[in-house]
C-alpha atoms as a PDB file:
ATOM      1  CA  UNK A   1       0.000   0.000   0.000  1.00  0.00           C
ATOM      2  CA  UNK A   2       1.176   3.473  -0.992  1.00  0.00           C
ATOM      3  CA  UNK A   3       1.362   6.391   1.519  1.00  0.00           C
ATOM      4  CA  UNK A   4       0.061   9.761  -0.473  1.00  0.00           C
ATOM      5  CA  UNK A   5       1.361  11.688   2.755  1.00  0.00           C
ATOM      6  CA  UNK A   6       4.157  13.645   0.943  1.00  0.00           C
ATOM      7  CA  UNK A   7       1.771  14.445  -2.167  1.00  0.00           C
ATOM      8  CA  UNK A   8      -0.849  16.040   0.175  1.00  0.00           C
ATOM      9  CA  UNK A   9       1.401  17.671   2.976  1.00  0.00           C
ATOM     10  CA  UNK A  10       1.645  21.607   1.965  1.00  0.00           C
ATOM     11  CA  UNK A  11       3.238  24.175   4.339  1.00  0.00           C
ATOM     12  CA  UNK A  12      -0.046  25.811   5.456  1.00  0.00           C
ATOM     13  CA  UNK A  13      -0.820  22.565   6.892  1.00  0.00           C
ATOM     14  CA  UNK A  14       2.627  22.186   8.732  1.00  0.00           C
ATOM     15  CA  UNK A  15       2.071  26.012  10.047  1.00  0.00           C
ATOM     16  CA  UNK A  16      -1.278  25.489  11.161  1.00  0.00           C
ATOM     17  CA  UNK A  17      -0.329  22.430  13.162  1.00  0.00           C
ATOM     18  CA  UNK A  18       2.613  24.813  15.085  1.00  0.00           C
ATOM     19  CA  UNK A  19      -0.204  27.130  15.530  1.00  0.00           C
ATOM     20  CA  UNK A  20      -2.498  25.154  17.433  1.00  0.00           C
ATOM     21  CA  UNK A  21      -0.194  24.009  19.436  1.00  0.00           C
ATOM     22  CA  UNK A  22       0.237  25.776  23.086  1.00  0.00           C
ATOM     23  CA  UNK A  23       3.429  28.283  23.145  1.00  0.00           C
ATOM     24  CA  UNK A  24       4.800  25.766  26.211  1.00  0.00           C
ATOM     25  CA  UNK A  25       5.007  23.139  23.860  1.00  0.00           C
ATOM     26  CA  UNK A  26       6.832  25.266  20.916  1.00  0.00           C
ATOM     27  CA  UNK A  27       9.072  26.943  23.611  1.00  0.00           C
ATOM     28  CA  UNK A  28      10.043  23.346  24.944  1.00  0.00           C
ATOM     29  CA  UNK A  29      10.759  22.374  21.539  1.00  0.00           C
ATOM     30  CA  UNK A  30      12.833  25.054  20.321  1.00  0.00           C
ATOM     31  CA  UNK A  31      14.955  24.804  24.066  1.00  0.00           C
ATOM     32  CA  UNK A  32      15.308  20.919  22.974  1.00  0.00           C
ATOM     33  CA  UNK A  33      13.255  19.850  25.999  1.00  0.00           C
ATOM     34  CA  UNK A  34      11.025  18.148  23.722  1.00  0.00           C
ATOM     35  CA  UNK A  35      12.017  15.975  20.534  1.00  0.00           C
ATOM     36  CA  UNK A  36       9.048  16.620  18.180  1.00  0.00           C
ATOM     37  CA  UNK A  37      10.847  13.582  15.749  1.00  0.00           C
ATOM     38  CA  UNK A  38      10.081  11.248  19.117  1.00  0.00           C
ATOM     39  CA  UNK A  39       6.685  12.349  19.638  1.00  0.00           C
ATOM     40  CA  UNK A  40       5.500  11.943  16.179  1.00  0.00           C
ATOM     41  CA  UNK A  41       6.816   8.396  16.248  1.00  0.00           C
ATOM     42  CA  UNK A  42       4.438   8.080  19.577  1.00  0.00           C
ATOM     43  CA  UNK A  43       1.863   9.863  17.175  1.00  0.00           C
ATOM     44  CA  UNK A  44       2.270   7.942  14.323  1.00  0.00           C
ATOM     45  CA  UNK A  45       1.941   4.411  16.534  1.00  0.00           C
ATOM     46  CA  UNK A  46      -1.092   5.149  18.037  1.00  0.00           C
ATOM     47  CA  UNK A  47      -2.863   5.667  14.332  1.00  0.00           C
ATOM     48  CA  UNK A  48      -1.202   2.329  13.406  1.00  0.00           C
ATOM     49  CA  UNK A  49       0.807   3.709  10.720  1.00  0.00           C
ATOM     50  CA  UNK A  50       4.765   3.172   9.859  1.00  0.00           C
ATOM     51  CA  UNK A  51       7.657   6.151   9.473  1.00  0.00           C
ATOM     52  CA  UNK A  52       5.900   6.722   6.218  1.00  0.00           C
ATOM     53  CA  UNK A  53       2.106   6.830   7.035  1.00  0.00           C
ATOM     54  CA  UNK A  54       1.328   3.575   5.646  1.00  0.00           C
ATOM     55  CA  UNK A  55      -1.499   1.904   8.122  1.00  0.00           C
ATOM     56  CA  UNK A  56       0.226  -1.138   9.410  1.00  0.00           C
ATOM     57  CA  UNK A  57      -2.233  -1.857  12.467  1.00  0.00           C
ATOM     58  CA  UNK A  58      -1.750  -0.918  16.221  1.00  0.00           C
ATOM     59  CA  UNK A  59       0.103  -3.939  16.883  1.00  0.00           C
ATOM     60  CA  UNK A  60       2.734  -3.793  14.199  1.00  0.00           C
ATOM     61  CA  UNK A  61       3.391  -0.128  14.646  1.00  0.00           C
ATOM     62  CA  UNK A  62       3.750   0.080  18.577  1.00  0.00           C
ATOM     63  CA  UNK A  63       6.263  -2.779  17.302  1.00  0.00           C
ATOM     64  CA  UNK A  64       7.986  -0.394  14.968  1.00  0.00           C
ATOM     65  CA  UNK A  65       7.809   2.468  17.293  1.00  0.00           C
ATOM     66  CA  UNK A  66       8.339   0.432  20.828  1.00  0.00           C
ATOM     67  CA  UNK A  67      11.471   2.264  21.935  1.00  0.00           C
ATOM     68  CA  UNK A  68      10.007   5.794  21.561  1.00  0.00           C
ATOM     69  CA  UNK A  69       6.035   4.224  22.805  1.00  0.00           C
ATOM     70  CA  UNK A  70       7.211   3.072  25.447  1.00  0.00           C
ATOM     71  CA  UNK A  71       9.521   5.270  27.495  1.00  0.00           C
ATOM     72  CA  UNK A  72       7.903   8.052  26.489  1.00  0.00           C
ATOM     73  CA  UNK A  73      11.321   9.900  25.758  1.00  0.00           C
ATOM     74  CA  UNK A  74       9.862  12.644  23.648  1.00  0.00           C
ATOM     75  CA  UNK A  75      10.167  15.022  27.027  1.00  0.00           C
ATOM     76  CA  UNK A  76      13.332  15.314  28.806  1.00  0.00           C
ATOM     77  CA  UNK A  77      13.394  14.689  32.546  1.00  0.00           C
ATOM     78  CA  UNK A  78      14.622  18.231  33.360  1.00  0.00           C
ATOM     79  CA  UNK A  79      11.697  19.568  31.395  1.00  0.00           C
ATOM     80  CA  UNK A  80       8.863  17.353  33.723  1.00  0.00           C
ATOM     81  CA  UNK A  81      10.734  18.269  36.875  1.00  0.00           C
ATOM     82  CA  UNK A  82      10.268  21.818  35.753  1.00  0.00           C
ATOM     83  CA  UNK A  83       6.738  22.068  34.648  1.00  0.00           C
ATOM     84  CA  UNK A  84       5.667  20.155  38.138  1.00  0.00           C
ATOM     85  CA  UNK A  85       7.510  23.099  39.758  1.00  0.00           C
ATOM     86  CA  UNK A  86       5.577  25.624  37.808  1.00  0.00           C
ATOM     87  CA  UNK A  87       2.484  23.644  38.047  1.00  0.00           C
ATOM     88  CA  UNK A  88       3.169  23.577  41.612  1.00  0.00           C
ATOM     89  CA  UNK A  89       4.093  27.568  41.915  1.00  0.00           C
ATOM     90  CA  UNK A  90       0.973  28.661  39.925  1.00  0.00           C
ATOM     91  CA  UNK A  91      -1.021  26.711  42.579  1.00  0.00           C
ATOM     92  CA  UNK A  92       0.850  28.143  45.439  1.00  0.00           C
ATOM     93  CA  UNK A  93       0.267  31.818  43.264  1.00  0.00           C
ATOM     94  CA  UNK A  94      -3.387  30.892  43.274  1.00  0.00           C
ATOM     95  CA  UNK A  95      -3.838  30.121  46.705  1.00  0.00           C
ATOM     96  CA  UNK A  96      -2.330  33.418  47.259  1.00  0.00           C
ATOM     97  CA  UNK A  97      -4.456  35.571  45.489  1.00  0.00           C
ATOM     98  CA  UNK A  98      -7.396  34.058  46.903  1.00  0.00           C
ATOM     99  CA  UNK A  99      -5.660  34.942  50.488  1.00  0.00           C
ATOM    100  CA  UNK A 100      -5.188  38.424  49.119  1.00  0.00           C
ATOM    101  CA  UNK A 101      -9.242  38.989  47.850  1.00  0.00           C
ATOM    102  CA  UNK A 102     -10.118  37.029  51.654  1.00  0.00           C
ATOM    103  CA  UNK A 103      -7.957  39.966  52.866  1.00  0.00           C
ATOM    104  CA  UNK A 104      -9.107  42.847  50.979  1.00  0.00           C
ATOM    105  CA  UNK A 105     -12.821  41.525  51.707  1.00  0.00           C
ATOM    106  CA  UNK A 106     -12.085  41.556  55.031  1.00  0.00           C
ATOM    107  CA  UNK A 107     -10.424  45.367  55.464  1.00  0.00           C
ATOM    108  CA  UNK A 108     -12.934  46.817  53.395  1.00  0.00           C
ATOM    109  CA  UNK A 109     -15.670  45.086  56.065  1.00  0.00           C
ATOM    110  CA  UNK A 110     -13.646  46.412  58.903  1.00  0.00           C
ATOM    111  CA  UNK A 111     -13.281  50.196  57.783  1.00  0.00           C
ATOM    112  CA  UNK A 112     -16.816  50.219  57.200  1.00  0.00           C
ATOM    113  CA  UNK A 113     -17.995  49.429  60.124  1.00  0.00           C
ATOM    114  CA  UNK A 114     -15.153  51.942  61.615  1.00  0.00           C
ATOM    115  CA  UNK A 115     -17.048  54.588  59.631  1.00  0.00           C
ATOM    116  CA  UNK A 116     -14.242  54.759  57.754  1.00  0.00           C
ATOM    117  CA  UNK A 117     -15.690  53.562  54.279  1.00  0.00           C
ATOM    118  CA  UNK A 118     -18.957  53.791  52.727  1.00  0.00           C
END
């Protein structure tokens, strides 16, 4: 069976594809935190289909693409360990700013009833 891939792939659809994707994921890319080649193996494996888009069944291509299914090594360990820290400072920063309103509510209730505030 023949892949048409190449004859159909035009650079509008290759820019369009960068330009749903969230800037994260572009800015890990371009830092080399994330191998795009490795994840489009991982892509290409869970459609079933070889390196060159031929549809080879799930079996046959996690078998072609088992290193790179497998361990997942698209994303660099550094990278994870550094998104669970951001993940883990924008919580913190959330929990913050909803101490911050809980304050502000709370002075604004107090110099009102000091006749201080209308």
């Amino acid at each position: 069976m023949k892949s048409n891939f190449h004859e159909t792939l035009s650079y509008d659809d290759v820019e369009g594809s960068i330009g749903l994707m969230k800037n994260a994921v572009v800015i890990a890319a371009v830092k080399g935190d994330l191998d795009l080649n490795l994840l489009a193996s991982y892509e290409l494996a869970n459609r079933g289909l070889n390196g060159s888009g031929i549809w080879v069944g799930f079996d046959e291509a996690k078998r072609l693409h088992s290193a790179r299914v497998e361990k997942k090594e698209w994303v660099k360990p550094s990278f994870k360990t550094r998104t669970a820290k951001v993940k883990q400072l924008e919580m913190e920063a959330e929990d913050m700013a909803a101490e911050n309103r809980r304050l502000e509510a709370e002075n604004t209730r107090l110099l009102k009833a000091a006749g201080k505030l209308k």
